[in-house]
Protein backbone atom coordinates (compact mmCIF):
# COMPACT_ATOMS: atom_id res chain seq x y z
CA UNK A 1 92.82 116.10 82.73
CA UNK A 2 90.72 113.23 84.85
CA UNK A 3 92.33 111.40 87.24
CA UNK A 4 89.90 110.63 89.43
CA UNK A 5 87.04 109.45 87.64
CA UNK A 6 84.64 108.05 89.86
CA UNK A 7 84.00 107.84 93.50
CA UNK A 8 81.05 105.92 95.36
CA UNK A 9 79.74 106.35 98.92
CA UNK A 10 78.53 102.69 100.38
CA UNK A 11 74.85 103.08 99.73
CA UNK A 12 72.05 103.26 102.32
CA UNK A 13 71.86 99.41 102.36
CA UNK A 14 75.80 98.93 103.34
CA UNK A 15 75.49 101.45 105.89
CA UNK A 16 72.37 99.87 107.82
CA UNK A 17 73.96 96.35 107.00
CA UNK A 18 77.00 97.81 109.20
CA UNK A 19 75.41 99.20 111.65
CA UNK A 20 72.99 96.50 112.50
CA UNK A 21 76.09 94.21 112.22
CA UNK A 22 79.09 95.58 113.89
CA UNK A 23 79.55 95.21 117.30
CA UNK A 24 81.41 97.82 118.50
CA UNK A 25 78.38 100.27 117.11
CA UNK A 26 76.00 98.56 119.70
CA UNK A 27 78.30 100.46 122.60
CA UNK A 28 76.44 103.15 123.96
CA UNK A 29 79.55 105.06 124.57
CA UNK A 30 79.52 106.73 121.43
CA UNK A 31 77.77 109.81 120.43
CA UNK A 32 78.59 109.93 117.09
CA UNK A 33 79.30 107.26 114.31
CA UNK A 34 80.37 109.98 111.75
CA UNK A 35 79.85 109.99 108.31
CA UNK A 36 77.34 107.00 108.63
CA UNK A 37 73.73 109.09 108.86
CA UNK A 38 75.03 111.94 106.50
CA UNK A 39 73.57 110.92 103.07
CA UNK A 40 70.88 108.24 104.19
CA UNK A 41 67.94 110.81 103.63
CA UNK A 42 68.54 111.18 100.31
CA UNK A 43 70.05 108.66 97.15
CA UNK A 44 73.64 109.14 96.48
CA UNK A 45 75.10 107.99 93.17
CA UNK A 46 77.85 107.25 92.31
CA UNK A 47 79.67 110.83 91.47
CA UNK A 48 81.59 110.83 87.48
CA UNK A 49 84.00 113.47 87.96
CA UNK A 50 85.51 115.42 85.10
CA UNK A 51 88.65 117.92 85.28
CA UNK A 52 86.66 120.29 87.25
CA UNK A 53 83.59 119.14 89.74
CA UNK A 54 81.51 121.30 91.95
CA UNK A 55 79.59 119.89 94.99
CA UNK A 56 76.90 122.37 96.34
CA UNK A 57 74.42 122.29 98.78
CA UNK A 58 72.93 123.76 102.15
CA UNK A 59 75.36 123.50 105.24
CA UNK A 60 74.95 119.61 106.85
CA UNK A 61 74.57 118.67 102.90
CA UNK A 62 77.53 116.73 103.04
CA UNK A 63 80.03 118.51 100.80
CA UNK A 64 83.26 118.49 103.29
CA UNK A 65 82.10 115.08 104.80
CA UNK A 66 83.02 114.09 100.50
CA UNK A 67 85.80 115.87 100.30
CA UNK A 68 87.51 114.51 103.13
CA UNK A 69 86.57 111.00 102.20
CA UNK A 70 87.97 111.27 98.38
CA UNK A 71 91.68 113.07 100.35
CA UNK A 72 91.47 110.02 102.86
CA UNK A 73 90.59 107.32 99.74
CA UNK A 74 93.43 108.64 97.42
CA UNK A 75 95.89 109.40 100.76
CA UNK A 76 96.19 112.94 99.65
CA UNK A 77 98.61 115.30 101.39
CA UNK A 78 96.81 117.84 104.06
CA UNK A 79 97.77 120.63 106.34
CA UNK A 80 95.45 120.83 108.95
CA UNK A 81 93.18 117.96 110.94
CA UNK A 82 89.45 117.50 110.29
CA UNK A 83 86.69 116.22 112.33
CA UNK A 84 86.37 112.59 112.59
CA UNK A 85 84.59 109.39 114.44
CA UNK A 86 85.73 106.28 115.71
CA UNK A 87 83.63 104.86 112.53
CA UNK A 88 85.33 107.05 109.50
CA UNK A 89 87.78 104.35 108.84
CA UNK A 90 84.78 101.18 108.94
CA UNK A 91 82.83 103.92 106.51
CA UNK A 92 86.10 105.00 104.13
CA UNK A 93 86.43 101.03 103.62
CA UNK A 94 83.23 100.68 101.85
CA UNK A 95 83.92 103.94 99.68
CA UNK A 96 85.26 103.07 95.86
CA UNK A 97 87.58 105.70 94.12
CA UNK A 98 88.36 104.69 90.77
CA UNK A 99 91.39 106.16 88.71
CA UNK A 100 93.59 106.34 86.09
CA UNK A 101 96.98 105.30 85.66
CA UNK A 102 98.50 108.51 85.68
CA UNK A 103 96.83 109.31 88.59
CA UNK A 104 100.56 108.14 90.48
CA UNK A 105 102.55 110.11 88.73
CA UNK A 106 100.75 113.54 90.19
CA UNK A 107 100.05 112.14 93.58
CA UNK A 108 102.88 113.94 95.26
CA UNK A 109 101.70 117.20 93.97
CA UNK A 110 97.86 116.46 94.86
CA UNK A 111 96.57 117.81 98.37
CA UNK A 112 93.54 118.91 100.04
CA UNK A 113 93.02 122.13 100.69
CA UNK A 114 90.48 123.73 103.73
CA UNK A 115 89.77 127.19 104.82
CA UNK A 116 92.03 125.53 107.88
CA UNK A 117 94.72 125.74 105.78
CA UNK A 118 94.21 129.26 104.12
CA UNK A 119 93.59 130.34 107.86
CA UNK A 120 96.30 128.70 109.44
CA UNK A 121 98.92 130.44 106.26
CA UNK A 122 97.08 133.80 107.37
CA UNK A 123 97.99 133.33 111.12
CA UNK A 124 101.43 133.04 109.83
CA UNK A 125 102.21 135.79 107.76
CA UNK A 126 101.23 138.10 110.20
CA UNK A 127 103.50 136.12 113.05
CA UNK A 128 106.11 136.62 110.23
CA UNK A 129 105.55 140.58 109.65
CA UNK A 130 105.17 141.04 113.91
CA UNK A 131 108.21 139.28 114.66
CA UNK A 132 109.86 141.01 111.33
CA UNK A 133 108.50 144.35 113.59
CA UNK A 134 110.04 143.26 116.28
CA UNK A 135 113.45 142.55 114.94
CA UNK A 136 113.13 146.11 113.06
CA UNK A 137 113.25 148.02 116.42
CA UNK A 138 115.98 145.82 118.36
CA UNK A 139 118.16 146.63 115.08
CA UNK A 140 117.04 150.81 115.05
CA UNK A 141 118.16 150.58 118.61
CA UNK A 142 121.42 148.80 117.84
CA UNK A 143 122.38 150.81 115.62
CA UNK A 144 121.62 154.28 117.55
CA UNK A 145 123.49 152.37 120.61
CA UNK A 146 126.16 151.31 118.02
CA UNK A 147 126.71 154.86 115.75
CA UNK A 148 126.85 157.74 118.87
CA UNK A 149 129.06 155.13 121.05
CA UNK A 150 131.73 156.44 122.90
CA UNK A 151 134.28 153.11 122.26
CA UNK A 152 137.59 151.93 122.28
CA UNK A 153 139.19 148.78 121.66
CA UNK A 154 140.29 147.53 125.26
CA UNK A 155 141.24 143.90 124.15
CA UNK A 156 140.77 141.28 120.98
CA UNK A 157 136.84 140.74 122.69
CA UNK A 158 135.91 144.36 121.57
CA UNK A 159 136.94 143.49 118.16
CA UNK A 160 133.28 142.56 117.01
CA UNK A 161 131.97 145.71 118.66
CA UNK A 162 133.98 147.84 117.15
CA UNK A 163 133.18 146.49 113.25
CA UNK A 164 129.55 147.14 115.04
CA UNK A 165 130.08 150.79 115.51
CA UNK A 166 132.17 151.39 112.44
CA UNK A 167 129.78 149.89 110.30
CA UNK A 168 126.96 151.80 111.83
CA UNK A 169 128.72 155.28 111.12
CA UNK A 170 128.93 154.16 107.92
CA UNK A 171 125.66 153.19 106.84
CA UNK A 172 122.53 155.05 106.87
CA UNK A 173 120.06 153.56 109.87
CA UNK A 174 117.37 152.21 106.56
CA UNK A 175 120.67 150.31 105.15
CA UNK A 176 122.05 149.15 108.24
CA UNK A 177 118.50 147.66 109.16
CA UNK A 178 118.28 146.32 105.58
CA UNK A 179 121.67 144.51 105.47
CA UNK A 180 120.84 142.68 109.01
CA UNK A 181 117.49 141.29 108.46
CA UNK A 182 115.77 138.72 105.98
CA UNK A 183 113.08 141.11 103.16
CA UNK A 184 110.02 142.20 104.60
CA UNK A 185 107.29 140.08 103.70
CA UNK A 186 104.79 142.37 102.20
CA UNK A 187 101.94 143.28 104.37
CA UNK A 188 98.54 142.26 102.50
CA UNK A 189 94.77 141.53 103.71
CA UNK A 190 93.33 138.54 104.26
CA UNK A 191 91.87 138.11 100.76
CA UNK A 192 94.55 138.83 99.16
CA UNK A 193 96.48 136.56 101.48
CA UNK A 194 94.33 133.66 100.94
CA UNK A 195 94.46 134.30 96.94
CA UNK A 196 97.85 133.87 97.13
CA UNK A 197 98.29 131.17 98.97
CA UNK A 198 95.96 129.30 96.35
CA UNK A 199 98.34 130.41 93.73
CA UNK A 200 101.32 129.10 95.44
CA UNK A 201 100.03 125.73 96.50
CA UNK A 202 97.99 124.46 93.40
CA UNK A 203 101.21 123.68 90.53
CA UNK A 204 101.26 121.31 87.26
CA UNK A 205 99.69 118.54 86.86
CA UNK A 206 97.61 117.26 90.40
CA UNK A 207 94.19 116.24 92.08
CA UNK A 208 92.91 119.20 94.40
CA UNK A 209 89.93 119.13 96.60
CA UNK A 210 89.28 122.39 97.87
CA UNK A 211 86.89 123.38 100.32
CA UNK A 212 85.19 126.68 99.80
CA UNK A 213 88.08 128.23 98.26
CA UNK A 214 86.11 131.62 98.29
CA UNK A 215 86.23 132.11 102.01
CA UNK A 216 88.13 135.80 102.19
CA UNK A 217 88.22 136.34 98.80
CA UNK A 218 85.83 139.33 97.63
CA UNK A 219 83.72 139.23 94.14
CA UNK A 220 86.67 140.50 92.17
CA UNK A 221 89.24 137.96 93.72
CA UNK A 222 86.59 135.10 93.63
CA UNK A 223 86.51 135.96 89.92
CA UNK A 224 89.92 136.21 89.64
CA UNK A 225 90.53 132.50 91.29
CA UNK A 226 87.93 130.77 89.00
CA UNK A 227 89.78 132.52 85.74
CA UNK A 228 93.08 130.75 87.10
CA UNK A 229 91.26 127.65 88.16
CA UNK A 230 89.77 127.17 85.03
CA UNK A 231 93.55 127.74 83.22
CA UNK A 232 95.06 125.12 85.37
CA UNK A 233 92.91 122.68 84.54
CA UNK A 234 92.59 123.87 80.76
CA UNK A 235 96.82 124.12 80.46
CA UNK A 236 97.97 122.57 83.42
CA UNK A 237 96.43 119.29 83.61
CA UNK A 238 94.81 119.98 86.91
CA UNK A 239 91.52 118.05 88.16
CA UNK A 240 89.67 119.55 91.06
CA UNK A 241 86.70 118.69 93.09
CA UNK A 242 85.81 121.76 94.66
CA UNK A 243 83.10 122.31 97.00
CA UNK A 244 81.08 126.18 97.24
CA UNK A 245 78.31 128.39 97.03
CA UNK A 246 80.07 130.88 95.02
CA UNK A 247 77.93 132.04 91.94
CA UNK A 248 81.22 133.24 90.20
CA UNK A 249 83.17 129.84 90.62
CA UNK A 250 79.78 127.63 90.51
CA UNK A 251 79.81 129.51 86.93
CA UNK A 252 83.23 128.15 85.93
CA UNK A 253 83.61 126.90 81.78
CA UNK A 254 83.11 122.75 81.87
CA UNK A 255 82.17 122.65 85.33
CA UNK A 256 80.10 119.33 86.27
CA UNK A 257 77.62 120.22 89.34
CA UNK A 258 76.75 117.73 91.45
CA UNK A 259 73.59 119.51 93.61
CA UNK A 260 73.97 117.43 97.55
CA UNK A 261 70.17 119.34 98.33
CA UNK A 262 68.67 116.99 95.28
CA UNK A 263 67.30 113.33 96.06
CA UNK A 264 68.56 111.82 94.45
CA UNK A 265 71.76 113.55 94.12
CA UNK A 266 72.13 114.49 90.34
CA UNK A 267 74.29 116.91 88.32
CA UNK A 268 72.39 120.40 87.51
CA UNK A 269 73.21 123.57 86.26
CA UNK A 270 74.73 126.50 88.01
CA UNK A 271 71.08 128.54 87.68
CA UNK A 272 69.11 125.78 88.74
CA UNK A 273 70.82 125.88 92.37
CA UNK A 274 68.24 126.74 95.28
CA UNK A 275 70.63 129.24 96.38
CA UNK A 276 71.55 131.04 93.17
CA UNK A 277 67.83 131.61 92.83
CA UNK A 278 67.44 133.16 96.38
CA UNK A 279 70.17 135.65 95.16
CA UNK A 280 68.62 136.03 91.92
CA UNK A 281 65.43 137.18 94.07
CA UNK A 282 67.27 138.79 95.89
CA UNK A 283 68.37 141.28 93.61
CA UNK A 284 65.44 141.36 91.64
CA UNK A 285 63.47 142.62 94.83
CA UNK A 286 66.32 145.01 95.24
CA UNK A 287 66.46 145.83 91.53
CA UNK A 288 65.16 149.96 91.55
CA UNK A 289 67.27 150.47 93.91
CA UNK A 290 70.29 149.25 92.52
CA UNK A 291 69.17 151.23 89.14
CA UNK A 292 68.64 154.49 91.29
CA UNK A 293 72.32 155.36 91.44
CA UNK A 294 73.06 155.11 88.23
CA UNK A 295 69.80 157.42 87.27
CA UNK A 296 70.96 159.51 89.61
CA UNK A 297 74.50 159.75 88.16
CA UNK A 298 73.30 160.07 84.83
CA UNK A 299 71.11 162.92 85.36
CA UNK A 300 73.90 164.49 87.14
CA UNK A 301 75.99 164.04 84.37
């Protein structure tokens, strides 16, 4: 599904028009007039998005700089701040995001997603499982305090003590601990971590714009997001604009590339990239030794 069909940047003659025309931009107070100067060294047109699009390019290319523009245009929902000028408001103004009707009936579960965001879920998860820790001792102590007591009921305040100490002859210290504290939340790296979080956050039917979704995520994960990224928007009727150097998600079914090193900016295919040839070099000056084991192996067998 396309919601978001097209989306334009203002053009190298808007921007200078601006900036030779706006007054506030003649202050020298300001050291940066962010995003204006990103894309006037090369031609930008305007981008034709389809139900999954893929910006690449070198870092400085421009990628988040879109990203953030198209979340900001179409007032998506975000978790985490981003980097911005007193000119990203003049600039957002002269950007054109065209979409469909149905575009409002998804808007709620549309968002932007950054690494900020996997990062920041990271961070809290393990705040969860410390504090979870933490709890876990103050409760084995409770309930070694609580079971070998010496007690008796003095007045109607030791009530609540007592139930304490009875229960904790009761139990075992595993089920007392268990019956006083929320689940554990399961202890998993950061990969794993971030791969969920993807899971959790992207649902039916929505825009997402995801930032370089592969940060954390090793070859087999990476390959595992890009099978369910391609189902949601296959079954789901998700669009995404994602941003990456990832071979394995640049290599996604349907995906339109739009390549920010080219001038003019123009869609490509996944092989043609600059950097998916440096890796295909790469490995090709590697190659005899990445045959060698499995000689090796082979002869031993």
């Amino acid at each position: 599904m396309t919601y978001l069909t097209r989306f334009s940047l203002p053009g190298e003659g808007a921007e200078l028009n601006f900036l030779a025309d706006d007054c506030e931009n003649r202050r020298t107070c300001y050291t940066s007039r962010y995003p204006f100067g990103v894309f006037l060294s090369r031609a930008v047109p305007e981008l034709e998005l389809e139900p999954i699009t893929i910006l690449c390019g070198g870092n400085g290319s421009g990628k988040t700089t879109i990203l953030n523009l198209m979340g900001e245009k179409l007032n998506l929902r975000r978790g985490t701040m981003f980097n911005r000028s007193s000119f990203f408001e003049n600039y957002l103004e002269m950007c054109r995001a065209e979409t469909v009707s149905a575009f409002r009936e998804v808007r709620e579960n549309s968002r932007i997603i950054t690494s900020d965001d996997v990062f920041d879920y990271i961070l809290d998860l393990r705040c969860m499982n410390e504090n979870i820790d933490h709890r876990r001792k103050e409760l084995l102590e409770e309930y070694t305090s609580a079971r070998y007591a010496k007690f008796q009921v003095r007045s109607m305040e030791d009530v609540e003590r007592l139930c304490q100490v009875v229960d904790a002859q009761r139990r075992t210290g595993s089920r007392y601990i268990r019956d006083r504290m929320m689940n554990d939340v399961v202890e998993k790296s950061n990969g794993e971590s971030a791969f969920a979080f993807f899971t959790k956050e992207i649902r039916e039917g929505g825009v997402y714009l995801l930032d370089e979704p592969e940060n954390s995520l090793s070859p087999q994960l990476q390959e595992e997001l890009r099978t369910f990224l391609e189902d949601s928007a296959r079954f789901y009727r998700c669009q995404f604009v994602i941003s990456t150097h990832s071979p394995f998600l640049l290599a996604m079914k349907g995906a339109k590339i739009y390549d920010l090193d080219s001038d003019p900016v123009q869609p490509c295919r996944w092989i043609e990239l600059g950097h998916i040839q440096t890796y295909w070099r790469f490995f090709q000056k590697h190659g005899e030794e990445l045959e060698k084991p499995s000689k090796e192996f082979e002869a031993e067998c």
